[in-house]
N, C-alpha and C. Protein backbone atom coordinates (compact mmCIF):
# COMPACT_ATOMS: atom_id res chain seq x y z
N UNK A 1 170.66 188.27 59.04
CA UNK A 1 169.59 188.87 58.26
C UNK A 1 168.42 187.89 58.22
N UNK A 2 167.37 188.30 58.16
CA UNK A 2 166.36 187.08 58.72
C UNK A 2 165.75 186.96 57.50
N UNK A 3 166.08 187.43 55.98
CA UNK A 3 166.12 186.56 54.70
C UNK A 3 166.97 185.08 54.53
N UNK A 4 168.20 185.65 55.38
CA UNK A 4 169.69 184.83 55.11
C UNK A 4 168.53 183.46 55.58
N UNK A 5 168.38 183.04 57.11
CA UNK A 5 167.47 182.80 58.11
C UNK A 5 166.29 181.71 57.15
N UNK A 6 165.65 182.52 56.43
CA UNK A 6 164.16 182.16 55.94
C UNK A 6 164.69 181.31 54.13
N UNK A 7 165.98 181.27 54.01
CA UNK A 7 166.64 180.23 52.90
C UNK A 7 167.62 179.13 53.65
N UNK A 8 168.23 179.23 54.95
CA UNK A 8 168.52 178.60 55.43
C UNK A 8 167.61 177.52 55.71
N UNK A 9 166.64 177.58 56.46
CA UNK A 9 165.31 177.24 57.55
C UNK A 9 165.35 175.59 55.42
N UNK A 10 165.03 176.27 54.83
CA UNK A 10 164.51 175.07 53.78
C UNK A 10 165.13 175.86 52.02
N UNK A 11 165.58 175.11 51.32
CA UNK A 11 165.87 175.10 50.12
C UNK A 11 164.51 176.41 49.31
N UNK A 12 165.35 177.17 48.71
CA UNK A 12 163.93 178.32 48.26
C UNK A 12 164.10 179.02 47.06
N UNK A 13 163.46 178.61 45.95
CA UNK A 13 163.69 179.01 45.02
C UNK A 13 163.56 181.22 44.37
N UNK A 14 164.00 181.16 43.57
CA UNK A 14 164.21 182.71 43.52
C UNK A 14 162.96 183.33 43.83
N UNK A 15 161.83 182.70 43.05
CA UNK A 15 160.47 183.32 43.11
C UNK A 15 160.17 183.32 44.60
N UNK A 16 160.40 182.30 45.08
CA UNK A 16 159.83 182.18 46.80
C UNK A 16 160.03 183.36 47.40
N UNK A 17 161.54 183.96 47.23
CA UNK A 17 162.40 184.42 47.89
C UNK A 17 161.61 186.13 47.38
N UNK A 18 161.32 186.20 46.57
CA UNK A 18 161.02 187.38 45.69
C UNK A 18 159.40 187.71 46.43
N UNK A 19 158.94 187.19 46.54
CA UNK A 19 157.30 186.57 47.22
C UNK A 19 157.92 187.30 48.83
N UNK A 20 158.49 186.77 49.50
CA UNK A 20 159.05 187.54 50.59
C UNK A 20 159.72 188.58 51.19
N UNK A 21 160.58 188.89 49.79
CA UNK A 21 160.68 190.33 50.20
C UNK A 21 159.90 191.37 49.83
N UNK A 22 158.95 191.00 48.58
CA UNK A 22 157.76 191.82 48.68
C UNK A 22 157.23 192.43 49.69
N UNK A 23 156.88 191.24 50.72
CA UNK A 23 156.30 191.32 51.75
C UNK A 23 156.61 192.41 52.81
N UNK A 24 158.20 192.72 52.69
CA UNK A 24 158.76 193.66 53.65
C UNK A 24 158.90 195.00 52.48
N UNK A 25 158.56 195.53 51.88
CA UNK A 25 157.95 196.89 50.86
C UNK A 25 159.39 197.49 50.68
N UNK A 26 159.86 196.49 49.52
CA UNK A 26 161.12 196.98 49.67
C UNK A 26 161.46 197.63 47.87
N UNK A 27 162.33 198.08 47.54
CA UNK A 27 162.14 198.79 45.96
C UNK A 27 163.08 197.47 45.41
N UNK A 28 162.86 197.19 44.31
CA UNK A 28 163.24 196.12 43.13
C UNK A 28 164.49 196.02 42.85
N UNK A 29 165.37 197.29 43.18
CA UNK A 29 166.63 197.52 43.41
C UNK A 29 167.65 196.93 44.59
N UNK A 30 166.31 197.30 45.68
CA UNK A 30 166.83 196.37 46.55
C UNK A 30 166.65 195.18 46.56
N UNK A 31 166.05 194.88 46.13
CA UNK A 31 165.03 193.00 46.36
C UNK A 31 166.48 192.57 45.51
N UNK A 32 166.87 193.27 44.24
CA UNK A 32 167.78 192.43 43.33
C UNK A 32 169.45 192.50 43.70
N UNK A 33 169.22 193.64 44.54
CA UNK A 33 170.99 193.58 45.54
C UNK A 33 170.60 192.44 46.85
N UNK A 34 169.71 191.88 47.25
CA UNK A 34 169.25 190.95 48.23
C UNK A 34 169.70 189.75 47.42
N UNK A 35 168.72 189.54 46.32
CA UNK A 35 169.22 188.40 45.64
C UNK A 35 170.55 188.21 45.38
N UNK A 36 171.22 188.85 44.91
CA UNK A 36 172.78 188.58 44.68
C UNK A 36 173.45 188.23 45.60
N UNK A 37 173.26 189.28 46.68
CA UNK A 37 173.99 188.73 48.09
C UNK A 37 173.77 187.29 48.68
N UNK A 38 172.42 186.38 48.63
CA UNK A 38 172.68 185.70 48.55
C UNK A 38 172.54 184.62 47.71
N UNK A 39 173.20 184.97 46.51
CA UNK A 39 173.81 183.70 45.27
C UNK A 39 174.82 183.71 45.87
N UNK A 40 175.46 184.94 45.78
CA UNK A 40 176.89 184.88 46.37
C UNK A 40 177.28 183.75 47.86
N UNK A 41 176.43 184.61 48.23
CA UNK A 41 177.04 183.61 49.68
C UNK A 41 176.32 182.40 50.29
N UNK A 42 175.73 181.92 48.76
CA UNK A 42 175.22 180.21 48.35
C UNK A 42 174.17 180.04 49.60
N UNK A 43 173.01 181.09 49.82
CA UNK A 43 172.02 181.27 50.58
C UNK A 43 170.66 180.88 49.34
N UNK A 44 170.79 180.91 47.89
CA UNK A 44 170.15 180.83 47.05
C UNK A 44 170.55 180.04 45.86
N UNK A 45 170.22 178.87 45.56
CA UNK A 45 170.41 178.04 44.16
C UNK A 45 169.05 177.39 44.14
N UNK A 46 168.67 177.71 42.57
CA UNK A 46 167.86 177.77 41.77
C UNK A 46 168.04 176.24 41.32
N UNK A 47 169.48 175.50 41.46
CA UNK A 47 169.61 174.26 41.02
C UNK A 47 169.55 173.32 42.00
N UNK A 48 170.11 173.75 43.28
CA UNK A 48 169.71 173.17 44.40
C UNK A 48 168.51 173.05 44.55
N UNK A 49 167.57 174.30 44.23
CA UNK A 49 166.09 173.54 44.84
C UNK A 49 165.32 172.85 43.72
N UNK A 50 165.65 173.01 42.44
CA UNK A 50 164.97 171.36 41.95
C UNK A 50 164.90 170.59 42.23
N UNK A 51 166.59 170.06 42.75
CA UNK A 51 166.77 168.86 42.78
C UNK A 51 166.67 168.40 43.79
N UNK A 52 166.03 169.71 45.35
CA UNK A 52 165.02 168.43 46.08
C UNK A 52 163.94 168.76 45.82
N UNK A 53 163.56 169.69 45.16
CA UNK A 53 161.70 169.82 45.26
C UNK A 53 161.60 168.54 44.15
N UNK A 54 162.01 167.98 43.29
CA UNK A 54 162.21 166.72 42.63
C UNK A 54 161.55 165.40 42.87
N UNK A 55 163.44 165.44 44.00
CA UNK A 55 163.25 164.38 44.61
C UNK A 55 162.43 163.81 46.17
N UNK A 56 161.68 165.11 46.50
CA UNK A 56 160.73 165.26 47.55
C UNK A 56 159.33 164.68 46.93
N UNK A 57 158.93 165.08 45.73
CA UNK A 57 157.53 165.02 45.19
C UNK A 57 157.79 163.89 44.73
N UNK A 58 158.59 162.82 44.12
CA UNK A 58 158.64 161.57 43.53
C UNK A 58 158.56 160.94 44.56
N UNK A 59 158.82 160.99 45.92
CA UNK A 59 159.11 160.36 47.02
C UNK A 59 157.29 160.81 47.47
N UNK A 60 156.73 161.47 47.27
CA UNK A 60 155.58 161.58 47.84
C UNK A 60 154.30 161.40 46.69
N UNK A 61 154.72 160.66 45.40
CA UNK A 61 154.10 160.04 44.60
C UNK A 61 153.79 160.69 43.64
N UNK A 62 154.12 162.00 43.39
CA UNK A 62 153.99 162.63 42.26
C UNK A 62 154.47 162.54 40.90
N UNK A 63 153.49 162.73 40.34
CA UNK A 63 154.19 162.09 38.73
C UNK A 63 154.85 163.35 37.78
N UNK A 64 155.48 163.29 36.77
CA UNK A 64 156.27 164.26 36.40
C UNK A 64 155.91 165.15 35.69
N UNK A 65 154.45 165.12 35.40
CA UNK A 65 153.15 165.97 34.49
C UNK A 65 153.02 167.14 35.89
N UNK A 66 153.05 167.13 36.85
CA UNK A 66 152.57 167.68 38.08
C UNK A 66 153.47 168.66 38.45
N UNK A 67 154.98 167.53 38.77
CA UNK A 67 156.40 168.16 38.95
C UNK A 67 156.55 169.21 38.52
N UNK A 68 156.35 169.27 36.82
CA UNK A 68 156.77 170.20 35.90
C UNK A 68 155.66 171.24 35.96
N UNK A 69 154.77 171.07 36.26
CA UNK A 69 153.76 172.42 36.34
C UNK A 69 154.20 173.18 37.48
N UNK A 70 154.44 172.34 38.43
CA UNK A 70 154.58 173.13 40.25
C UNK A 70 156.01 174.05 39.67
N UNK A 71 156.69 173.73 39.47
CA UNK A 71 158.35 174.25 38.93
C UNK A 71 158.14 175.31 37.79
N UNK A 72 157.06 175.11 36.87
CA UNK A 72 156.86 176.38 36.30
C UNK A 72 155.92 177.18 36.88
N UNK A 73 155.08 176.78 37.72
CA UNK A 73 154.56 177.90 38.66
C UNK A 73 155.33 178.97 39.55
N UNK A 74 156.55 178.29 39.22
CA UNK A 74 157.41 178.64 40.64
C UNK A 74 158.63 179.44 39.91
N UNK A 75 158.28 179.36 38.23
CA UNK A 75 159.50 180.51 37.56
C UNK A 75 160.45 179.96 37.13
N UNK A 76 160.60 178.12 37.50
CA UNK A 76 161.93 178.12 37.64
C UNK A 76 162.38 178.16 35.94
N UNK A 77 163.23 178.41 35.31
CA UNK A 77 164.21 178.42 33.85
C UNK A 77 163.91 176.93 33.36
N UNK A 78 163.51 177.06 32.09
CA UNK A 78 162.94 175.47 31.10
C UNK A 78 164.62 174.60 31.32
N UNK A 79 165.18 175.15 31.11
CA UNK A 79 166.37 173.87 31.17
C UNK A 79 167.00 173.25 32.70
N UNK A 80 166.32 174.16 33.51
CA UNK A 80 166.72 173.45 34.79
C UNK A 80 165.60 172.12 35.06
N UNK A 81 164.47 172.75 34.43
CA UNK A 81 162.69 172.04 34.21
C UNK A 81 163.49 170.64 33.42
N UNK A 82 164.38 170.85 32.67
CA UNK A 82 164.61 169.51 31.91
C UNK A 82 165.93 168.65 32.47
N UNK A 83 166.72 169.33 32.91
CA UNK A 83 167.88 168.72 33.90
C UNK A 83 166.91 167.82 35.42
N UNK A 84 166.15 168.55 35.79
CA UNK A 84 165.00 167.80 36.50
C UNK A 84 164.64 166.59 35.93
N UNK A 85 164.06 166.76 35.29
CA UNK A 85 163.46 165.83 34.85
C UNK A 85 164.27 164.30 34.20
N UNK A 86 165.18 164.97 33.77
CA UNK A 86 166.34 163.77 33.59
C UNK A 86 166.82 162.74 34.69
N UNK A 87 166.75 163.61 35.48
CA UNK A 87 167.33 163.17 37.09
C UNK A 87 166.40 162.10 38.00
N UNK A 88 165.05 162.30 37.41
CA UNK A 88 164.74 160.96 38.36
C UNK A 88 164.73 159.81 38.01
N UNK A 89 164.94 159.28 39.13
CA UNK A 89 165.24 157.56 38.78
C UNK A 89 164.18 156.76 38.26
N UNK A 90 164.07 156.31 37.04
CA UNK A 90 163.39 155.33 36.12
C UNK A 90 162.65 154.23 37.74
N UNK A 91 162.84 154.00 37.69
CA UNK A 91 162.88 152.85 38.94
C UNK A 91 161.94 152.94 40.23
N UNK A 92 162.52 154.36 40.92
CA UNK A 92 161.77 154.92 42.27
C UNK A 92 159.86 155.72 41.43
N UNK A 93 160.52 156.30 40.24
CA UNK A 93 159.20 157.16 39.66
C UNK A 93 158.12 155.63 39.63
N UNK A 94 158.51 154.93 38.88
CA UNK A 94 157.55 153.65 38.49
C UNK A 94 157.09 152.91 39.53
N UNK A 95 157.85 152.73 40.59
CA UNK A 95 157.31 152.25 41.77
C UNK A 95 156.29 153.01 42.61
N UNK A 96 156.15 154.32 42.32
CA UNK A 96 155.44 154.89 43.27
C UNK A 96 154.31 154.87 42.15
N UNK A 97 154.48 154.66 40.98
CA UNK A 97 152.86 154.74 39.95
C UNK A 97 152.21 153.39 40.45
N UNK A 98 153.21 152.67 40.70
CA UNK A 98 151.98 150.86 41.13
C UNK A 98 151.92 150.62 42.25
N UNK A 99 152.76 151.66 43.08
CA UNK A 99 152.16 152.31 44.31
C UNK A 99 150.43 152.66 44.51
N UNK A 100 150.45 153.59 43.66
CA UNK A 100 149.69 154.26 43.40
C UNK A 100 148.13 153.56 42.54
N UNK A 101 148.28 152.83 41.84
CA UNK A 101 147.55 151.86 41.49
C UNK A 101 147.23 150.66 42.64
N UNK A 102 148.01 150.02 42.92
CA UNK A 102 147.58 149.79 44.33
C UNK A 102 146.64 150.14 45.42
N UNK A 103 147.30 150.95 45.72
CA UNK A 103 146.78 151.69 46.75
C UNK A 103 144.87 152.17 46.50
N UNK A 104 144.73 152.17 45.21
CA UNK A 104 143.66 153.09 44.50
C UNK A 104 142.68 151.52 44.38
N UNK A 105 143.63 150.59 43.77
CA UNK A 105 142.51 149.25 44.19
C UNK A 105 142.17 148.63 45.45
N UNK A 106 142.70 149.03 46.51
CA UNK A 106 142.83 148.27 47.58
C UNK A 106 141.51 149.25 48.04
N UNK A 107 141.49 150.78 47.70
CA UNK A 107 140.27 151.54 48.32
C UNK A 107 138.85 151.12 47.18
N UNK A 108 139.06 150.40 45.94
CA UNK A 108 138.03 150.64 44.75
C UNK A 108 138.07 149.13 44.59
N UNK A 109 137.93 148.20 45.72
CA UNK A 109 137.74 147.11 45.19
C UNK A 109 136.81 146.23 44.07
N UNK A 110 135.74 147.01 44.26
CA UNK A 110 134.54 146.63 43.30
C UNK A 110 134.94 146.95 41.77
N UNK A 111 135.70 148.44 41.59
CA UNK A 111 136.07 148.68 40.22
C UNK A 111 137.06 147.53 39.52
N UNK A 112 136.60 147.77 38.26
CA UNK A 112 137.60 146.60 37.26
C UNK A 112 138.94 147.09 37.39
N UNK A 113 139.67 146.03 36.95
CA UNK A 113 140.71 146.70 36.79
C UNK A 113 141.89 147.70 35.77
N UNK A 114 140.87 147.51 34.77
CA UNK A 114 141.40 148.56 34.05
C UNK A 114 140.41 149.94 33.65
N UNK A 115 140.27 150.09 34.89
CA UNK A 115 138.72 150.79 35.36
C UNK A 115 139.36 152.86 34.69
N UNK A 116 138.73 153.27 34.01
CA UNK A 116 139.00 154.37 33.68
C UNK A 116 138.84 155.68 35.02
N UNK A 117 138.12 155.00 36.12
CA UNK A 117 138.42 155.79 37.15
C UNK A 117 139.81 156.05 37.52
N UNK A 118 140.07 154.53 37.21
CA UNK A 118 141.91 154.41 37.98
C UNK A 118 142.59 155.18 36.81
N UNK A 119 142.65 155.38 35.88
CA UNK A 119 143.25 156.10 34.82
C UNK A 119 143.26 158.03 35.20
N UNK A 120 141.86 158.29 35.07
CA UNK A 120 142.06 159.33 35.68
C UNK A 120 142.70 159.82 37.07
N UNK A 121 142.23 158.99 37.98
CA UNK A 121 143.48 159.28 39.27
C UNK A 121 144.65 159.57 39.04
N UNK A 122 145.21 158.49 38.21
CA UNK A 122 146.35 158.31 37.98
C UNK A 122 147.07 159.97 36.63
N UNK A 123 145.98 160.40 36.07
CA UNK A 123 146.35 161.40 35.83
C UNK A 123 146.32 162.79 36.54
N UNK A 124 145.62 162.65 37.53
CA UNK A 124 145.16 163.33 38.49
C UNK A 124 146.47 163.93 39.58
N UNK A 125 147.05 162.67 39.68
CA UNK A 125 148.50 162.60 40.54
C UNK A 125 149.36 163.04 39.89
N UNK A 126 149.67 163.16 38.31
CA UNK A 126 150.79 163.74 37.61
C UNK A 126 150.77 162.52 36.89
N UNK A 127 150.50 161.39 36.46
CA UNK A 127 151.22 160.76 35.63
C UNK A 127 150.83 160.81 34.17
N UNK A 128 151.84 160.70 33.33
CA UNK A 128 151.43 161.18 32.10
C UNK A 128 150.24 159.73 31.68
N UNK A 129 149.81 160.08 30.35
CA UNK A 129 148.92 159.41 29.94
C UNK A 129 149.34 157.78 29.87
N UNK A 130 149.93 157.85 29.02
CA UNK A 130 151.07 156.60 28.09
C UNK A 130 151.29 155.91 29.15
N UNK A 131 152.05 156.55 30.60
CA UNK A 131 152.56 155.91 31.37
C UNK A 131 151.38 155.27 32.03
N UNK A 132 149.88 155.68 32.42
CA UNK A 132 148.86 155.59 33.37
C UNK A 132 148.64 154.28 32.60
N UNK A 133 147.94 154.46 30.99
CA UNK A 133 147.55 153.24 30.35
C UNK A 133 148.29 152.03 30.42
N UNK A 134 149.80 152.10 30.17
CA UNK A 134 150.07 150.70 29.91
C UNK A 134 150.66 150.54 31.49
N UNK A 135 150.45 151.31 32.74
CA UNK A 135 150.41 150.42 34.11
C UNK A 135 149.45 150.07 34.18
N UNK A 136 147.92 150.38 33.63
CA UNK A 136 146.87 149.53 34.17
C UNK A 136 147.02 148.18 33.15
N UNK A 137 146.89 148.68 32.03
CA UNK A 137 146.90 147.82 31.29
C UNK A 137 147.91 146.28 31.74
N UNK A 138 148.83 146.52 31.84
CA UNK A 138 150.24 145.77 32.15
C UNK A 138 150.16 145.20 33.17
């Protein structure tokens, strides 16, 4: 079935999946016997794709203000939104913020360094406030 196919191909959350069979003009009855068929036959988890759309966006510098918007854009259920969020590593998230600070002075050399440009970037990317201030600050 070239749904089965198009959840195989990459991790896809329900909405994605819902977004696509739209596409083929199908009645809601069916779209929701589609969905089942594949929960059932583990073609569809809603928990699976947090936890790489997660750990994909922390890995590509996103901060968790961002994370959590893209994931409720995307439908997913508030407690999977918070099992997420539990899940990333203290460690990898913070490294990619002074990553990210870095990276932002190495292009803004002239700016100070606790330059409120770099603050906004840094909220710009997802990072919460608290966290932006005391990395420049720090």
């Amino acid at each position: 079935m070239k749904i089965e196919r198009f959840c195989a191909y990459q991790e896809r959350c329900e909405n994605d999946v819902r977004k696509k069979l739209t596409s083929f003009r199908l009645s809601g009855s069916q779209e929701d016997a589609i969905i089942k068929s594949l929960r059932e036959n583990n073609f569809l988890s809603d928990e699976r794709f947090v936890e790489v759309f997660v750990r994909s966006k922390v890995k590509a510098g996103w901060g968790v203000q961002k994370i959590v918007a893209a994931l409720r854009a995307k439908r997913i259920p508030a407690e999977l939104i918070d099992q997420a969020y539990a899940q990333i590593p203290a460690d990898d998230y913070l490294g990619k913020l002074h990553d990210a600070i870095a990276k932002w002075r190495r292009s803004h050399p002239d700016e100070p360094a606790k330059s409120p440009k770099l603050v906004r970037h840094l909220l710009s990317k997802g990072f919460r406030v608290e966290e932006a201030l005391e990395a420049v600050s720090g």
